[in-house]
N, C-alpha and C. Protein backbone atom coordinates (compact mmCIF):
# COMPACT_ATOMS: atom_id res chain seq x y z
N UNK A 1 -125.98 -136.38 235.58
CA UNK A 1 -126.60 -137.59 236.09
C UNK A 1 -127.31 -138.28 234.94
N UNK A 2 -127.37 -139.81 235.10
CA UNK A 2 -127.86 -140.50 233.87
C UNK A 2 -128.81 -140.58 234.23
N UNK A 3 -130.15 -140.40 233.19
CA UNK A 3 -131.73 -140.63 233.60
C UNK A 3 -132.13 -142.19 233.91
N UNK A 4 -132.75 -142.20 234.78
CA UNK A 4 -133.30 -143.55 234.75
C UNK A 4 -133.94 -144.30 233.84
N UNK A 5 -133.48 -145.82 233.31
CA UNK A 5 -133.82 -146.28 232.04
C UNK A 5 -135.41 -146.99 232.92
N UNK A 6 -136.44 -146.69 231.66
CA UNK A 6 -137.51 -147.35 231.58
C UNK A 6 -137.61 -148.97 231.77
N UNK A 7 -137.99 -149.79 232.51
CA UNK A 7 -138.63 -150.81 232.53
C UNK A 7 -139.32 -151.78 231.21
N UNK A 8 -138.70 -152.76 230.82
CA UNK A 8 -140.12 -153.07 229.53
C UNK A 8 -139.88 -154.66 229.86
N UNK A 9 -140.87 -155.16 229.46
CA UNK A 9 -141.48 -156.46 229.74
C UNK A 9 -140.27 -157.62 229.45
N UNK A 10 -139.62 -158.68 230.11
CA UNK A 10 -139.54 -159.64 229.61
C UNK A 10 -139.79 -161.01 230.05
N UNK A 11 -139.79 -162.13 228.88
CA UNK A 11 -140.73 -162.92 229.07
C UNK A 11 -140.18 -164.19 230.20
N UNK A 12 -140.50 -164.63 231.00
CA UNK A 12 -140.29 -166.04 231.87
C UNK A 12 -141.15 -167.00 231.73
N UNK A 13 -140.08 -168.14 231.02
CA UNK A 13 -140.82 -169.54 230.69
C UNK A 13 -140.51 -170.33 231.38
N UNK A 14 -140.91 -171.85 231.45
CA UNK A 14 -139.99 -173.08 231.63
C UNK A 14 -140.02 -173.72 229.97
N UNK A 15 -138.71 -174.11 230.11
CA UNK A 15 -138.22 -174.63 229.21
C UNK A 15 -137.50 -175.60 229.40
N UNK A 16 -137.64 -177.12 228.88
CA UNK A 16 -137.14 -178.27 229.09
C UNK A 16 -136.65 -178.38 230.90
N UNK A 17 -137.61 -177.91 231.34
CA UNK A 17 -138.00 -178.22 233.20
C UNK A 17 -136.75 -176.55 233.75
N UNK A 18 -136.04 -175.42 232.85
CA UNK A 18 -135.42 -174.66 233.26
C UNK A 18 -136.20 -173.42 233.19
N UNK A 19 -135.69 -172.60 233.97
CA UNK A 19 -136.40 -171.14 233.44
C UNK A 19 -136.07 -170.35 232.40
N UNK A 20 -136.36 -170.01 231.81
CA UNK A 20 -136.23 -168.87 230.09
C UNK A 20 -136.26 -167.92 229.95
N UNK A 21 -135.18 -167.17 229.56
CA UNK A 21 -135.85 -165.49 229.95
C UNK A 21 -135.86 -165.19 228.85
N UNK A 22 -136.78 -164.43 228.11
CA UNK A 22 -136.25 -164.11 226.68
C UNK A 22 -136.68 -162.56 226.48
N UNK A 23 -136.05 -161.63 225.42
CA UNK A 23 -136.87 -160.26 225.70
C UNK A 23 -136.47 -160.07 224.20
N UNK A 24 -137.31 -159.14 223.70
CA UNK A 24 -137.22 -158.71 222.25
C UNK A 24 -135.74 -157.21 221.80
N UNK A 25 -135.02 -158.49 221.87
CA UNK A 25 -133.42 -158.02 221.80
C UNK A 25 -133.40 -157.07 220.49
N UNK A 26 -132.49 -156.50 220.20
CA UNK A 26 -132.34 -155.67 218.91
C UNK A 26 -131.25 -155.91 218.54
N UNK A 27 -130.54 -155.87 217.42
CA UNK A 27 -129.71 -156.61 216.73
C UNK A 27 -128.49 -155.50 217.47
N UNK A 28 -127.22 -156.61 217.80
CA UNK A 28 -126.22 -155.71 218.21
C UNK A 28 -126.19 -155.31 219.85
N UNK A 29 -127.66 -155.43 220.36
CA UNK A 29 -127.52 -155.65 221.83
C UNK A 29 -127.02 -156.70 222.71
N UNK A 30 -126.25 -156.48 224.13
CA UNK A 30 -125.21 -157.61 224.47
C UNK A 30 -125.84 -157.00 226.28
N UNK A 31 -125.21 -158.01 226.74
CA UNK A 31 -125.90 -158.07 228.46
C UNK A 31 -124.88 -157.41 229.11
N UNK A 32 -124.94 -156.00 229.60
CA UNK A 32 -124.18 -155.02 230.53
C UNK A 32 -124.53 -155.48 231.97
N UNK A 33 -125.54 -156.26 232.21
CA UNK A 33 -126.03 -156.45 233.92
C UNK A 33 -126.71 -157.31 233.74
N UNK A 34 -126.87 -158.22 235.27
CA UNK A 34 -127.81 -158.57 235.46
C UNK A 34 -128.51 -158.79 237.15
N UNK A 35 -129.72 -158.99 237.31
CA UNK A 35 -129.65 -158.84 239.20
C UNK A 35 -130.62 -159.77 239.14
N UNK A 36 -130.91 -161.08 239.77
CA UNK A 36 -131.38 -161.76 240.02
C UNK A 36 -131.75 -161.81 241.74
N UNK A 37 -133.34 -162.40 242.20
CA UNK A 37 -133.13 -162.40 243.43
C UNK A 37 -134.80 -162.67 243.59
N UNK A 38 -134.70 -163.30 244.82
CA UNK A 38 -135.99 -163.89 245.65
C UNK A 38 -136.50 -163.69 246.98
N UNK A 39 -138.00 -164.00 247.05
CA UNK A 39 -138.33 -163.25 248.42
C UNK A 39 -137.53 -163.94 249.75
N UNK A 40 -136.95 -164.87 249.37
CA UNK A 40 -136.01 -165.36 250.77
C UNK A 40 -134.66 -164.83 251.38
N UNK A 41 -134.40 -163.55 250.15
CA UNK A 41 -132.89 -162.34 250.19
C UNK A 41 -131.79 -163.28 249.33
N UNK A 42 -131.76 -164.18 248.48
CA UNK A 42 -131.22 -164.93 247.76
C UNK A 42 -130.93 -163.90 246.83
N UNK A 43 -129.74 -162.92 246.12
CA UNK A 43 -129.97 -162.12 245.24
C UNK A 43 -128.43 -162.26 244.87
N UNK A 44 -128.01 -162.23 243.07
CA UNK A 44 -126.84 -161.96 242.49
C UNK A 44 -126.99 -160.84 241.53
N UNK A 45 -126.15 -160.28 241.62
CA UNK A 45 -125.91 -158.92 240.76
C UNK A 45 -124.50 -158.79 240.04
N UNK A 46 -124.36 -159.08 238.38
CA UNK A 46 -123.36 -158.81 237.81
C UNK A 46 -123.37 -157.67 237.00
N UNK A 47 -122.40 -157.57 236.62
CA UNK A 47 -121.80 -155.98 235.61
C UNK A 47 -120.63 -156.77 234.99
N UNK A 48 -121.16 -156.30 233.59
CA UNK A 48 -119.86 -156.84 232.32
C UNK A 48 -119.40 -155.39 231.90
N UNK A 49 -118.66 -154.54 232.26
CA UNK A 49 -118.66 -153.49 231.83
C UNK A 49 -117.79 -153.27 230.91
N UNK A 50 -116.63 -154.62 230.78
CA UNK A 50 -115.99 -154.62 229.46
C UNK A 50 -116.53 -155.27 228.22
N UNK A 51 -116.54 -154.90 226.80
CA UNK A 51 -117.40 -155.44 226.29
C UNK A 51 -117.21 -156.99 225.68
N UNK A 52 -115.88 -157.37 225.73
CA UNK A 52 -115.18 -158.21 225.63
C UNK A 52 -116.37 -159.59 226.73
N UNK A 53 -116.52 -159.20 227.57
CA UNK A 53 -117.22 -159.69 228.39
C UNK A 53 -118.55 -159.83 228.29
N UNK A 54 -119.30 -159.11 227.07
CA UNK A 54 -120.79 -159.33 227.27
C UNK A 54 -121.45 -160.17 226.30
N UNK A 55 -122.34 -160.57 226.72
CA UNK A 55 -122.94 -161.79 225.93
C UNK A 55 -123.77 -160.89 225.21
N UNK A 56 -123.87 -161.24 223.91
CA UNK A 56 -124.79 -160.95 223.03
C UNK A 56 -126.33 -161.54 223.55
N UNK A 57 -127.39 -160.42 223.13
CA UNK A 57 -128.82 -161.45 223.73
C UNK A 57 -129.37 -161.10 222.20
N UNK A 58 -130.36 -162.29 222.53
CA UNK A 58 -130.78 -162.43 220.69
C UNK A 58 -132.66 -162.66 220.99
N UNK A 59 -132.99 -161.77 220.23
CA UNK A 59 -134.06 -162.08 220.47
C UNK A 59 -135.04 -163.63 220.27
N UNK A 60 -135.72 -163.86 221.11
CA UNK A 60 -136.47 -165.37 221.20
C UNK A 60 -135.86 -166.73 221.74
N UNK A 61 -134.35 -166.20 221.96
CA UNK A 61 -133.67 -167.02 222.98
C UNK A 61 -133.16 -166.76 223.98
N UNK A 62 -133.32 -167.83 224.81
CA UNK A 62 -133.15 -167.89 225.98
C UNK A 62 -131.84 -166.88 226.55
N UNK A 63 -131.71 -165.97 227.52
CA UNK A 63 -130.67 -165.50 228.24
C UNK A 63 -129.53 -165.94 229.24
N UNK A 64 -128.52 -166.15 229.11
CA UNK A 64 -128.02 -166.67 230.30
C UNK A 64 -128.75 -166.24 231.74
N UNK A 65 -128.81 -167.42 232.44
CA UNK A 65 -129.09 -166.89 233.97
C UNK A 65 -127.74 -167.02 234.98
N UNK A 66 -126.23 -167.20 233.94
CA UNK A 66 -125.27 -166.96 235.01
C UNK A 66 -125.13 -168.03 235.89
N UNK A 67 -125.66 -169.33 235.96
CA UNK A 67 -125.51 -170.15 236.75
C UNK A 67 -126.81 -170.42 238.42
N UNK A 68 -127.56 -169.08 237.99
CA UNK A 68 -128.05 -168.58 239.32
C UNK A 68 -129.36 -170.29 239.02
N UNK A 69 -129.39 -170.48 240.31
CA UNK A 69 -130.65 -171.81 240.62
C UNK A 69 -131.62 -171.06 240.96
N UNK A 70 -132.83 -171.35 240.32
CA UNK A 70 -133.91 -170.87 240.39
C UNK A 70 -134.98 -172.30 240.90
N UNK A 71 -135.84 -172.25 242.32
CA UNK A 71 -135.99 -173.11 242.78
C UNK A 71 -137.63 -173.23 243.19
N UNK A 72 -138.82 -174.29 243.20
CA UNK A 72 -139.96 -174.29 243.01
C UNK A 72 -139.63 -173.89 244.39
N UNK A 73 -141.15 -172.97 244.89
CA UNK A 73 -141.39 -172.69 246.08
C UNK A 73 -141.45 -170.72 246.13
N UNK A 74 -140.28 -170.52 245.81
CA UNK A 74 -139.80 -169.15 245.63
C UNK A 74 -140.63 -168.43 244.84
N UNK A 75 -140.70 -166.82 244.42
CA UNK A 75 -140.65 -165.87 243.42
C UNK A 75 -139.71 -165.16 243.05
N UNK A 76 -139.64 -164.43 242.09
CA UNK A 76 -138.16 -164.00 241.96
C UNK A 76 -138.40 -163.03 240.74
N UNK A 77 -137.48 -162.19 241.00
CA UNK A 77 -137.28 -160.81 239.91
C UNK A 77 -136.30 -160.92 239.38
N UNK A 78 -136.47 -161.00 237.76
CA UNK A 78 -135.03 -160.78 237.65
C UNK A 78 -134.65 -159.38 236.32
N UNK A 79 -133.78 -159.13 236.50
CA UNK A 79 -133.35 -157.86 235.53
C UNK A 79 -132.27 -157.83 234.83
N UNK A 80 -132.41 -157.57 233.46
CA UNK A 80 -131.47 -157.60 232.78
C UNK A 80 -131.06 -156.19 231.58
N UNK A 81 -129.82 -155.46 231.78
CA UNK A 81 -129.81 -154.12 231.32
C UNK A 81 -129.02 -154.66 230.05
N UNK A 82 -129.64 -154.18 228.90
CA UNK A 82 -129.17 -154.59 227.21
C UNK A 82 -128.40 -152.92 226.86
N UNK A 83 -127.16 -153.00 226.52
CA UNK A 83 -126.63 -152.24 225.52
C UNK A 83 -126.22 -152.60 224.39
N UNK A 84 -126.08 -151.53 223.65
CA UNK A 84 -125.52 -151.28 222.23
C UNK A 84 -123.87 -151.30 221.95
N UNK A 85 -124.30 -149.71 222.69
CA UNK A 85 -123.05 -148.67 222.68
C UNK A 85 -123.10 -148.01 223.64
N UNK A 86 -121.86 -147.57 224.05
CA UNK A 86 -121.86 -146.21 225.13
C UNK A 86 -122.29 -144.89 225.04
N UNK A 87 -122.61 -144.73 223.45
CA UNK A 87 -123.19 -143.86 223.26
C UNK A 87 -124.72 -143.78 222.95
N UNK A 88 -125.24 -144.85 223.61
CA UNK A 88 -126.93 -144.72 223.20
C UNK A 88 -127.38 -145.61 224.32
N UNK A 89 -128.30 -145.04 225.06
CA UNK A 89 -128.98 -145.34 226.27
C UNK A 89 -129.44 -146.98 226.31
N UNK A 90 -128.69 -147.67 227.61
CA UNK A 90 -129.09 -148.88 227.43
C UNK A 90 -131.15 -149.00 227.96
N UNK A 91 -131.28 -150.63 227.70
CA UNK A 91 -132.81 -150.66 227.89
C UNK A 91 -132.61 -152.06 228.99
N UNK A 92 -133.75 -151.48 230.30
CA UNK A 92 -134.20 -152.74 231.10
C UNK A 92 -134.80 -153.50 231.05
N UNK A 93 -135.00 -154.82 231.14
CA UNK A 93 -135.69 -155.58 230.93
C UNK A 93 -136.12 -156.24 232.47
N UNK A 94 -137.24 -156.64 232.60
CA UNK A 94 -137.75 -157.36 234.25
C UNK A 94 -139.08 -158.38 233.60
N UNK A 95 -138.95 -159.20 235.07
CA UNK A 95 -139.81 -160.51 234.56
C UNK A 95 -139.63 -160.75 236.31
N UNK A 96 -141.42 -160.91 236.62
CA UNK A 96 -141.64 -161.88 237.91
C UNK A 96 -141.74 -162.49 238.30
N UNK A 97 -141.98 -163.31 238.70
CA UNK A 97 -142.52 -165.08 238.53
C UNK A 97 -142.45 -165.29 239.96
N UNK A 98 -143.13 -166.53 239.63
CA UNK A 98 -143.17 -167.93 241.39
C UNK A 98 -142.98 -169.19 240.22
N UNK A 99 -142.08 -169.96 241.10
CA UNK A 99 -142.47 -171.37 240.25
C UNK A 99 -142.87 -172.43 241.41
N UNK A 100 -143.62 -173.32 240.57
CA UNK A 100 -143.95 -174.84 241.75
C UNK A 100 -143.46 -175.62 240.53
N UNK A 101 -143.81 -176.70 241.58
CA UNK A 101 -143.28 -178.12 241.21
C UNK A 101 -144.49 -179.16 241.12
N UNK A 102 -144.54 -179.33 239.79
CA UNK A 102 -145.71 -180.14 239.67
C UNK A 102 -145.71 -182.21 240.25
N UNK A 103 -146.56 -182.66 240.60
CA UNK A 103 -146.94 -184.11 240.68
C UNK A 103 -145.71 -185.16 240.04
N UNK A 104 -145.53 -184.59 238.60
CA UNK A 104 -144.81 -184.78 237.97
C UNK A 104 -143.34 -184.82 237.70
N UNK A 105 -142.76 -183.78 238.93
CA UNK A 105 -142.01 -183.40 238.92
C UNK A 105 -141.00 -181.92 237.94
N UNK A 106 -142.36 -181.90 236.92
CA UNK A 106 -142.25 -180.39 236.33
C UNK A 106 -142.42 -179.46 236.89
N UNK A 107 -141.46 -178.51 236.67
CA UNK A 107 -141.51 -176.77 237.04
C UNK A 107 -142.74 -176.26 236.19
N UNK A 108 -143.63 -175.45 237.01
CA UNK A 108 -144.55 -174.46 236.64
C UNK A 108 -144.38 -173.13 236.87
N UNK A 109 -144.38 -172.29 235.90
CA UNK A 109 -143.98 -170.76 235.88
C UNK A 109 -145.31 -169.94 236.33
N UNK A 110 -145.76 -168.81 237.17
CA UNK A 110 -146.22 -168.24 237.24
C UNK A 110 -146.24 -166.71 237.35
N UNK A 111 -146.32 -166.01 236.07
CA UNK A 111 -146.02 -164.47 235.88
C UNK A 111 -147.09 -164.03 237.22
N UNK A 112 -146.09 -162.75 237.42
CA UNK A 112 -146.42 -161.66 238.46
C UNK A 112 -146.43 -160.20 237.85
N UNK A 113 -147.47 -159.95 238.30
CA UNK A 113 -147.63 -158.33 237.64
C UNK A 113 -146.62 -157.14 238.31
């Protein structure tokens, strides 16, 4: 049985009115998963399990979110599992948030512990 991978922080912004996910990538890491989802049961879950298929994540930029709409009103978890290799334990990444919608019509991010 594979041990359960540890949890570690990543970051949720708005960026040019979108959401941002960014996490302190390591060179050579690429996106094996991802699970997105909100307290209304709104939830997508992918697997790139070929590698041909995985996006490289780079640290300090933004992650694909896959197309998923992320919408003021909501909160939302999202997770993203970074590998290497098959031979060295991938790492999770999670980020909470609520966003509103400002006066303005700007998205406001609010981290969740």
């Amino acid at each position: 049985m594979d041990p359960v991978p540890l949890e570690h922080r990543a970051k949720a912004t708005v960026s040019d009115n979108r959401v941002c996910i960014t996490v302190p990538a390591r060179e050579g890491e690429r996106i094996f998963s991802v699970q997105f989802g909100n307290d209304t049961g709104q939830e997508v879950y992918k697997t790139f399990s070929r590698t041909d298929e995985q996006i490289p994540a780079v640290r300090g930029e933004c992650l694909s979110v896959f197309g998923f709409e992320f919408r003021p009103g909501n909160t939302y978890a999202v997770f993203y599992r970074l590998e290497k290799s098959r031979s060295e334990p991938g790492r999770v990444f999670a980020a909470r948030f609520s966003l509103e919608q400002g006066r303005n019509g700007r998205l406001r991010l609010i981290e969740k512990p």
